[in-house]
Each structure stands twice: as C-alpha cells, then as structure tokens.
N, C-alpha and C. Protein backbone atom coordinates (compact mmCIF):
# COMPACT_ATOMS: atom_id res chain seq x y z
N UNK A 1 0.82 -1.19 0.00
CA UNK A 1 0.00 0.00 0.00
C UNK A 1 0.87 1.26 0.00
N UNK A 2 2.11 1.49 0.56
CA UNK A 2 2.49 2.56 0.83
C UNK A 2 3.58 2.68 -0.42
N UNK A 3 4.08 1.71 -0.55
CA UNK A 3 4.71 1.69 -2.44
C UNK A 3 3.89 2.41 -3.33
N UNK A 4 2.21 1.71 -3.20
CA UNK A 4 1.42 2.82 -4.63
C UNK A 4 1.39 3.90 -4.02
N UNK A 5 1.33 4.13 -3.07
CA UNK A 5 1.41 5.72 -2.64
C UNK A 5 2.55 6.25 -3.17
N UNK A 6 3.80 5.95 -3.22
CA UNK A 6 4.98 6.69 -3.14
C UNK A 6 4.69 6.70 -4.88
N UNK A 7 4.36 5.63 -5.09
CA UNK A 7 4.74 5.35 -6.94
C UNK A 7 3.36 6.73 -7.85
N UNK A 8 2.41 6.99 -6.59
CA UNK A 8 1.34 7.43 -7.42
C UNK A 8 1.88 9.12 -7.39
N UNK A 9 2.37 9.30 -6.20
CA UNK A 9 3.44 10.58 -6.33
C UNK A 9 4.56 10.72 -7.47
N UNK A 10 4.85 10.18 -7.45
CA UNK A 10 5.79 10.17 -8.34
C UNK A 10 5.65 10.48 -10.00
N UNK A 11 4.85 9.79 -10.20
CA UNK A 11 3.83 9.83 -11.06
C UNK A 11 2.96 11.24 -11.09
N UNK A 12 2.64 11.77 -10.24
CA UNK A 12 1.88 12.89 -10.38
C UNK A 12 2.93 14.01 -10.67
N UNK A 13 4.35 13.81 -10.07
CA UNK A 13 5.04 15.20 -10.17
C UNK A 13 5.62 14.53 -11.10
N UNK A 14 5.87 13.95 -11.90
CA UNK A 14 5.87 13.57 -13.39
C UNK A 14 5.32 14.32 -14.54
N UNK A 15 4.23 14.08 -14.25
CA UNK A 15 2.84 14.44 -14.79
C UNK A 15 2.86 15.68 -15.36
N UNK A 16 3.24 16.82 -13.74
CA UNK A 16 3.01 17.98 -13.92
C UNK A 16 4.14 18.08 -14.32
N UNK A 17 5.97 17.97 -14.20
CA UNK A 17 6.87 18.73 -15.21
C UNK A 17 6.32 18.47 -16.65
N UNK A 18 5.80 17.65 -16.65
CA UNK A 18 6.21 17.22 -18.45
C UNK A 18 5.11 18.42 -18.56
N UNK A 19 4.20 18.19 -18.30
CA UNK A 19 2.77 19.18 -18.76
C UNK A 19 3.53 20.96 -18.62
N UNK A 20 4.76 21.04 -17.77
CA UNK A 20 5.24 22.15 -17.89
C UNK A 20 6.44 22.65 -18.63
N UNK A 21 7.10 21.23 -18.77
CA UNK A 21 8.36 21.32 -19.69
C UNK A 21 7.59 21.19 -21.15
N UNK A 22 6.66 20.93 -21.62
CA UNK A 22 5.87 20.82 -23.21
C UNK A 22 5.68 22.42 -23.18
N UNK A 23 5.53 23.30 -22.67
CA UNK A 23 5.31 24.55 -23.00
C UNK A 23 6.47 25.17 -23.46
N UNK A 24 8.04 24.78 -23.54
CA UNK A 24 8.71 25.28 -23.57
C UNK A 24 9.45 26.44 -22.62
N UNK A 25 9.02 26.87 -21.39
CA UNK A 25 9.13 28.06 -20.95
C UNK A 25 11.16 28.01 -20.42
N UNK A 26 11.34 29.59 -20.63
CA UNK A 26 12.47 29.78 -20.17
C UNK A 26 12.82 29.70 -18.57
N UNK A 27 11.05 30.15 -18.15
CA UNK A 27 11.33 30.48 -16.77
C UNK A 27 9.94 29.90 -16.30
N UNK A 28 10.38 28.93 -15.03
CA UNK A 28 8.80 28.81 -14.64
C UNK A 28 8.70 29.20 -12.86
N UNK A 29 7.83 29.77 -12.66
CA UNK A 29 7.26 30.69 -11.54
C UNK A 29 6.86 29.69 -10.49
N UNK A 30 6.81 29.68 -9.30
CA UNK A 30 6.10 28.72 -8.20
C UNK A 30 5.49 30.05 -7.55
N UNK A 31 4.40 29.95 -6.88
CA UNK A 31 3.51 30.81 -5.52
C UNK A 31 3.07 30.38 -5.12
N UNK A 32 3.52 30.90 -4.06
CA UNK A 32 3.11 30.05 -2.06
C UNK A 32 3.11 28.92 -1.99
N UNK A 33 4.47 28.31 -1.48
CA UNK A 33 4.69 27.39 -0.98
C UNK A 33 3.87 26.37 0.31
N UNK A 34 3.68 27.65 1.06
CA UNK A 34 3.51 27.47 2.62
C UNK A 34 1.60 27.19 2.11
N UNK A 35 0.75 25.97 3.00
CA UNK A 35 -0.09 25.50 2.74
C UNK A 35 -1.20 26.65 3.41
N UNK A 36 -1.00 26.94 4.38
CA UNK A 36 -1.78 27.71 5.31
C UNK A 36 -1.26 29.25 6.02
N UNK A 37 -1.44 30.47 5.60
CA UNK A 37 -1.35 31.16 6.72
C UNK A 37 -0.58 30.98 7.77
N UNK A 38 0.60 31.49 8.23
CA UNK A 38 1.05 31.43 9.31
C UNK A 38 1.58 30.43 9.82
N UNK A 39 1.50 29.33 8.60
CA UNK A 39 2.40 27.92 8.77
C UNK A 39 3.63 28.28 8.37
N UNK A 40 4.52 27.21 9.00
CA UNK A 40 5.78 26.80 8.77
C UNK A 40 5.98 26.02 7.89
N UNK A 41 4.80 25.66 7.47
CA UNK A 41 4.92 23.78 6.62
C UNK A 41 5.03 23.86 5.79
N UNK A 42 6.01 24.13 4.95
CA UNK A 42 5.74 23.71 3.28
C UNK A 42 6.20 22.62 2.82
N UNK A 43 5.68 22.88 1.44
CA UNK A 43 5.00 21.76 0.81
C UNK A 43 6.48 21.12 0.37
N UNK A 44 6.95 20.33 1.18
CA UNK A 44 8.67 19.85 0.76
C UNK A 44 8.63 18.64 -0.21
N UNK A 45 8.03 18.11 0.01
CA UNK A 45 8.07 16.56 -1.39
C UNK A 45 7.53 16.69 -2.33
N UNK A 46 6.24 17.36 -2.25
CA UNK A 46 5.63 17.32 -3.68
C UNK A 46 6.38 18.41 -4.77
N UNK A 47 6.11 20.22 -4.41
CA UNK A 47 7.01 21.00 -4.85
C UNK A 47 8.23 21.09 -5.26
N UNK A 48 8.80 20.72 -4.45
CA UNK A 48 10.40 20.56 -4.40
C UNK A 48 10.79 19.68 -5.67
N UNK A 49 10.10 18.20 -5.34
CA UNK A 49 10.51 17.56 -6.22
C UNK A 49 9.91 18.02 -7.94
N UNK A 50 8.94 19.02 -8.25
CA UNK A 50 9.00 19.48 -9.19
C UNK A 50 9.65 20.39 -9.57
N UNK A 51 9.99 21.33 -8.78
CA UNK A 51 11.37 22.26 -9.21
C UNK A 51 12.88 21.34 -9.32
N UNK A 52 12.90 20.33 -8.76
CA UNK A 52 14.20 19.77 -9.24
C UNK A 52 14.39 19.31 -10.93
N UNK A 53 12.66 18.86 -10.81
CA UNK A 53 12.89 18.00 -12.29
C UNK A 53 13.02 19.34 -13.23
N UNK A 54 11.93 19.99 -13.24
CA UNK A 54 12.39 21.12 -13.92
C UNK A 54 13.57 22.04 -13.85
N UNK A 55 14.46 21.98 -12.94
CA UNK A 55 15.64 23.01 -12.85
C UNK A 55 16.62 22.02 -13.94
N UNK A 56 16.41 20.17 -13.30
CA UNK A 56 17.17 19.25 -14.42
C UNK A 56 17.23 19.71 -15.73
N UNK A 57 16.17 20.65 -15.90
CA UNK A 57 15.85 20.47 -17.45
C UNK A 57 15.97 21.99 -18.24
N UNK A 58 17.17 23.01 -16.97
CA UNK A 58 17.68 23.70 -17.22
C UNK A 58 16.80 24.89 -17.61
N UNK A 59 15.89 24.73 -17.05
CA UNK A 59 14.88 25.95 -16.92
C UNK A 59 15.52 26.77 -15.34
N UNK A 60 14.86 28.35 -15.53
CA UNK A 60 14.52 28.87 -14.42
C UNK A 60 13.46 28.78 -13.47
N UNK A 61 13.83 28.11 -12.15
CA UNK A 61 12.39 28.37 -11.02
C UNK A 61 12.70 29.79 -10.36
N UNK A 62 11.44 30.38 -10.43
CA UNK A 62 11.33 31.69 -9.61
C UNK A 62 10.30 31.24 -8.38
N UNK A 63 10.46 31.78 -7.58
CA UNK A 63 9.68 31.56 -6.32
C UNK A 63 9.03 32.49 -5.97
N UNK A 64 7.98 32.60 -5.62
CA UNK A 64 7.17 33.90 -4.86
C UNK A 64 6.32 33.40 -3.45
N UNK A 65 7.42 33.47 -2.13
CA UNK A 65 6.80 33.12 -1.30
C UNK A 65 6.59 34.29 -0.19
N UNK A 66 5.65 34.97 -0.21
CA UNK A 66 5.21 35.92 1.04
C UNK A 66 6.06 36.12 2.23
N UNK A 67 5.92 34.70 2.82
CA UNK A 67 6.33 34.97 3.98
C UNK A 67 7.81 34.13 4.79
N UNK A 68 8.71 34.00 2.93
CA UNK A 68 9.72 33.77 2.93
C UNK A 68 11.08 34.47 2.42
N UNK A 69 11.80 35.44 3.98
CA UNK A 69 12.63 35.96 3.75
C UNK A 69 14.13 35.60 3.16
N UNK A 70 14.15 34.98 2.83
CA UNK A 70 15.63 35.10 2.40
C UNK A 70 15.29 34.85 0.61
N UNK A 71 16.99 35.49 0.02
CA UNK A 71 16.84 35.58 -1.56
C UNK A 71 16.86 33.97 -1.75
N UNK A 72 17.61 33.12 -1.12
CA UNK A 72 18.17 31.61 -2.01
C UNK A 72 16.96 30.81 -0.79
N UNK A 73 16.67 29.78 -1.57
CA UNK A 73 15.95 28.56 -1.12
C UNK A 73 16.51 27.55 -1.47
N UNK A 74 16.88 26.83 -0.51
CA UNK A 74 17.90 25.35 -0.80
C UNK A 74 16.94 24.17 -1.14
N UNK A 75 17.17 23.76 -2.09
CA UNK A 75 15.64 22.80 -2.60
C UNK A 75 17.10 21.34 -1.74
N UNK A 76 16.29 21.23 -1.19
CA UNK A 76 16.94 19.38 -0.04
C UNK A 76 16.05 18.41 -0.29
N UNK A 77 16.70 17.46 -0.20
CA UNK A 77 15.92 16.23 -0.43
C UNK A 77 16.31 15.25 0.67
C-alpha cells in the first residue's frame, strides 16, 4: 500500500513537469509554498521535487513566497 502511494506521487510530479516542460518556458514561476497562513509547513516533497525535475531540465524556477525571507531557497531532499 504505501509503495502505490509513493509510486502514485511520483507519477503525479511527473505528470506535472512534463505538462510544464511541453510549454517550452524559459522560466517557470512557483507561488506560495507554505499550505496555510502562518504555517511553517511547506509543501517539501511534492514542490520541491518538481522544481528539481524542472531546474534538471535547465529551466529557471522563480519563487514567490510571502512569507519567505531570504533571496536563495535550498531545494533538499
């Protein structure tokens, strides 16, 4: 059970680079990370792992997070 979980993720942020790498873009944009207001939580596996695939693929990620001060965001895995 927890394999199709991981595999159906995987699969979904799949999904969405390709559906974003077919556009061609030079630069692709993320906004708001953080799920809720005044959370700390962001969204670290799902996001992340789509800005990696797409940075792989030598595009620009821009970030626009409100209520995240600093210029660099360390995408970790």
């Amino acid at each position: 059970m927890i394999r199709a979980i991981v595999d159906a993720n995987t699969t979904g942020k799949d999904n969405i680079t390709d559906a974003n790498i077919k556009r061609n873009p030079k630069v692709v944009g993320v906004y708001c990370l953080v799920m809720t207001y005044g959370s700390d939580d962001f969204i670290a596996f799902t996001i992340q792992g789509i800005m990696k695939r797409i940075k792989a693929k030598d595009i620009k990620v821009v970030i626009y997070e409100p209520t995240f001060d600093s210029e660099d965001f360390l995408i970790k895995k």
